[in-house]
Protein backbone atom coordinates (compact mmCIF):
# COMPACT_ATOMS: atom_id res chain seq x y z
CA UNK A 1 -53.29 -8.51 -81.32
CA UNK A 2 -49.60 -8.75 -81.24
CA UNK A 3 -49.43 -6.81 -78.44
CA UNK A 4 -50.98 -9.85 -76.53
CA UNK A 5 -49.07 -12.61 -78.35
CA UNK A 6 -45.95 -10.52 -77.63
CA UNK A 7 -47.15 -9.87 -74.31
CA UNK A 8 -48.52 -13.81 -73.62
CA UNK A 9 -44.70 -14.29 -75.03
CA UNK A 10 -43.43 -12.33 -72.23
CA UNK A 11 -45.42 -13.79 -69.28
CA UNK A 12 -44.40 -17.61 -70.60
CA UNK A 13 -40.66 -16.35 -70.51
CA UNK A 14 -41.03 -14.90 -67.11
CA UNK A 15 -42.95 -17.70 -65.75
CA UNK A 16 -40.21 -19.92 -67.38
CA UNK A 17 -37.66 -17.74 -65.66
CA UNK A 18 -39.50 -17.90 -62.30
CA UNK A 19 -39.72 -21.35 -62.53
CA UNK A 20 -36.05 -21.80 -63.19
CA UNK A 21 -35.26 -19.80 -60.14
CA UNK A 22 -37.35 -21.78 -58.02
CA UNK A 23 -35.56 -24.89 -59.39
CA UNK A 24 -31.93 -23.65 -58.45
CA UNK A 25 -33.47 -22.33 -55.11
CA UNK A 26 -34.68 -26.23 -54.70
CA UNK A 27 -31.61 -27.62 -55.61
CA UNK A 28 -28.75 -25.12 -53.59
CA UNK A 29 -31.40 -26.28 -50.79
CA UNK A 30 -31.12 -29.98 -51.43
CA UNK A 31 -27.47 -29.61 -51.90
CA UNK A 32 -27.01 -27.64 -48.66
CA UNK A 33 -29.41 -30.26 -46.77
CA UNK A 34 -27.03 -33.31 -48.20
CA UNK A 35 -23.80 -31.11 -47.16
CA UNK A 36 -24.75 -30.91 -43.58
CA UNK A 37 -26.46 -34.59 -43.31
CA UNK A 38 -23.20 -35.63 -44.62
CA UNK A 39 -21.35 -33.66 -41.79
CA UNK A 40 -23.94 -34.89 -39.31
CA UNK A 41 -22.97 -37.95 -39.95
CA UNK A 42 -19.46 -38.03 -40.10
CA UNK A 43 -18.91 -36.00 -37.35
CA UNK A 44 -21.67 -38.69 -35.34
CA UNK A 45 -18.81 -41.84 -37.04
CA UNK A 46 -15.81 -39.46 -35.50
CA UNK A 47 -17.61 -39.31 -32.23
CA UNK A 48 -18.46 -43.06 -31.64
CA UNK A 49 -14.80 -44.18 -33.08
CA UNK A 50 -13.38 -42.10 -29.98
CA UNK A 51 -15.98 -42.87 -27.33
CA UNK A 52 -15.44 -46.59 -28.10
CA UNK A 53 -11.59 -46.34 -27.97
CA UNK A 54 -11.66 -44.19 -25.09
CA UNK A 55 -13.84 -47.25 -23.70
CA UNK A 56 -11.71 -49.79 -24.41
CA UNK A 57 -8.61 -47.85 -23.40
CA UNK A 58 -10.03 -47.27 -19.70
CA UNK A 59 -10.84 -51.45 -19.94
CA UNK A 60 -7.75 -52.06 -20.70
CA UNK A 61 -6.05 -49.63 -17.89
CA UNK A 62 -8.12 -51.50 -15.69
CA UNK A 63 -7.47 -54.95 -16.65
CA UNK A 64 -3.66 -54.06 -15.86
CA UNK A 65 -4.24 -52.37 -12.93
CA UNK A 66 -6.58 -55.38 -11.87
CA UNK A 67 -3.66 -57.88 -12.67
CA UNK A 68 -1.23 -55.84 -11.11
CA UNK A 69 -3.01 -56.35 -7.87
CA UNK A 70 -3.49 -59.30 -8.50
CA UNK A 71 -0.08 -59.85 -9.18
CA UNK A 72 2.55 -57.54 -8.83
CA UNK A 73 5.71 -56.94 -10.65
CA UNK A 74 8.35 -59.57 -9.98
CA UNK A 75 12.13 -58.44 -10.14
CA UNK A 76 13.86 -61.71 -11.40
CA UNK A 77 17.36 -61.02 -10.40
CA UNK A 78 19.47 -62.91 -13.59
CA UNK A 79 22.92 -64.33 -12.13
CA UNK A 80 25.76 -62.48 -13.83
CA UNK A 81 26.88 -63.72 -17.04
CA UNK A 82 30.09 -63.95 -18.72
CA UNK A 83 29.80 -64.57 -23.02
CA UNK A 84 32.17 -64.61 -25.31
CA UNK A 85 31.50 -62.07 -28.33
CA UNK A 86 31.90 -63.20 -32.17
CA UNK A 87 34.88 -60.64 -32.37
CA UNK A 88 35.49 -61.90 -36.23
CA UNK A 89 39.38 -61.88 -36.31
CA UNK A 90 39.66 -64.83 -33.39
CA UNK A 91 40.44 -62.51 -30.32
CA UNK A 92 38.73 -63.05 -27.71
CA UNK A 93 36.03 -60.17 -26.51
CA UNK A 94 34.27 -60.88 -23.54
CA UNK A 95 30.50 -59.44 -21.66
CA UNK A 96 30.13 -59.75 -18.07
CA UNK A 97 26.41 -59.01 -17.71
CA UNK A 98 23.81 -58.70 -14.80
CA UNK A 99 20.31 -58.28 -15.32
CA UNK A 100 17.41 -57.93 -13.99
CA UNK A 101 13.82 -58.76 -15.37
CA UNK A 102 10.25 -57.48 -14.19
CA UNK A 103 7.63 -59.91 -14.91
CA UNK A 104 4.19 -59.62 -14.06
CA UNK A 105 1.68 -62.58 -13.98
CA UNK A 106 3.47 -65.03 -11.59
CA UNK A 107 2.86 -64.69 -7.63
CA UNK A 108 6.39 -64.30 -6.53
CA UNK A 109 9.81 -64.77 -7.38
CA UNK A 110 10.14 -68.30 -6.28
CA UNK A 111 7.74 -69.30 -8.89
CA UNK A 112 9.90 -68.12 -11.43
CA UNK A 113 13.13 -69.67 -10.74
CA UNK A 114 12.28 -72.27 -12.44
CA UNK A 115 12.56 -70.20 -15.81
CA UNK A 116 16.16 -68.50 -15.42
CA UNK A 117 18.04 -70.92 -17.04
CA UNK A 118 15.59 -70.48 -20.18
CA UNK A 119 16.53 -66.58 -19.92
CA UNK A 120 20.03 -67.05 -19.83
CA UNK A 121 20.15 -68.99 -22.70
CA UNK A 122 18.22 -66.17 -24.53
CA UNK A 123 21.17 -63.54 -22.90
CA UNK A 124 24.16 -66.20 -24.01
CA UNK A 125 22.77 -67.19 -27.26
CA UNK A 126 21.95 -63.29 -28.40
CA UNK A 127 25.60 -62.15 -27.50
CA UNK A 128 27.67 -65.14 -29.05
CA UNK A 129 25.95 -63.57 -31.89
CA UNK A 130 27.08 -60.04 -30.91
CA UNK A 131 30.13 -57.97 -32.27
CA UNK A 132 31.91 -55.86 -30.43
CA UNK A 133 31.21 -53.41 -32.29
CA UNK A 134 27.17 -53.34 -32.65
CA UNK A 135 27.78 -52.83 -28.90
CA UNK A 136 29.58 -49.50 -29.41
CA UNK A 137 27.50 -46.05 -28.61
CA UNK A 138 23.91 -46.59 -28.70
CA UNK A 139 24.11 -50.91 -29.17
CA UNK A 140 23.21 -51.01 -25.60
CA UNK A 141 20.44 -49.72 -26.17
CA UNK A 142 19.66 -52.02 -29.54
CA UNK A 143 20.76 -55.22 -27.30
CA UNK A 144 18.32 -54.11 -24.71
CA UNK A 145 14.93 -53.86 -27.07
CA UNK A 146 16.46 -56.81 -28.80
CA UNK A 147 16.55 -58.90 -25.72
CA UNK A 148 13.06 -57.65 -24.17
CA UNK A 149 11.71 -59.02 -27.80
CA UNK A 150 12.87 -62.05 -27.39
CA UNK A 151 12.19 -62.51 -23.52
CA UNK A 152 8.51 -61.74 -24.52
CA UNK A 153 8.21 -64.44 -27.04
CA UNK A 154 9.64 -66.94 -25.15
CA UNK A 155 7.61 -66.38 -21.65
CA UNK A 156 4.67 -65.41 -23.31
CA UNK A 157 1.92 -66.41 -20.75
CA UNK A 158 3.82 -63.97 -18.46
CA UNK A 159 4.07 -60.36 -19.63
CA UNK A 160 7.84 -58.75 -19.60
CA UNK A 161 7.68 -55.35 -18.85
CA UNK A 162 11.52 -53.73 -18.28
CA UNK A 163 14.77 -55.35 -18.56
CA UNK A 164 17.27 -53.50 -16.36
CA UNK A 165 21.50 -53.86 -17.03
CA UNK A 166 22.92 -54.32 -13.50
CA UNK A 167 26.41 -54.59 -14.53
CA UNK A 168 27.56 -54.32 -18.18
CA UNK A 169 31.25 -54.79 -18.58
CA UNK A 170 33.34 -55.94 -21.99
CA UNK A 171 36.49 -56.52 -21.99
């Protein structure tokens, strides 16, 4: 009779053990099943994030290339420029400057002429400002992106794309 508690023993233990199995089994599946739901769906969020800015990207492309047929780039020729630079020690350092600004959003140049003076008074005021030595080795180039800032700010409505140096002389 022990022999078939012993053995009953046995079968409970195994079944237990089976059981057990069939738990982990359940739960490596579950686990595996949330795993690749999880990359399903991320990879599905990585997917739409690009097709929508790849969307709006082309939109925008076309919007520009719409205005620019619309309107085409203007070359503002800026009359030259003579400032006096805030030298620091009371000698006087001069900048004869000639520009050139491409606008886009007006019809032609003639519309535009009514806005110089406002973009030489950006030019003058930024180089009274300016000492001879922040134009020194790669200040051109900081007075350039400085300038272009604050030309688009001021003619907002119209988009400034380039700002060309026609003549850039200090003396």
């Amino acid at each position: 009779m022990s022999e078939t508690v012993t053995d009953g023993a046995a079968a409970a233990n195994a079944a237990d053990v089976q059981a057990g199995a069939a738990k982990k089994k359940k739960l490596i599946i579950i686990g595996a099943a949330v795993v690749v739901l999880l990359l399903l769906g991320g990879g599905g969020f990585w997917a739409k994030q690009r097709f929508f800015k790849s969307v709006s990207g082309t939109m925008v492309t076309n919007s520009k290339m719409a205005q620019d047929t619309l309107h085409p780039p203007v070359m503002l020729g800026i009359p030259t420029l003579v400032s006096n630079l805030d030298s620091g020690d009371g000698r006087p350092v001069y900048v004869k400057l000639t520009a050139k600004v491409e606008v886009v959003g007006a019809p032609n140049e003639a519309a535009l002429q009514n806005i110089v003076p406002q973009i030489q008074d950006i030019f003058q005021t930024y180089l009274h400002e300016t000492r001879p030595q922040d134009i020194r080795g790669n200040g051109i180039y900081r007075l350039h992106e400085s300038i272009m800032r604050r030309l688009r700010v001021e003619l907002a409505p119209l988009e400034v794309r380039n700002l060309y140096f026609v003549e850039f002389l200090v003396q």
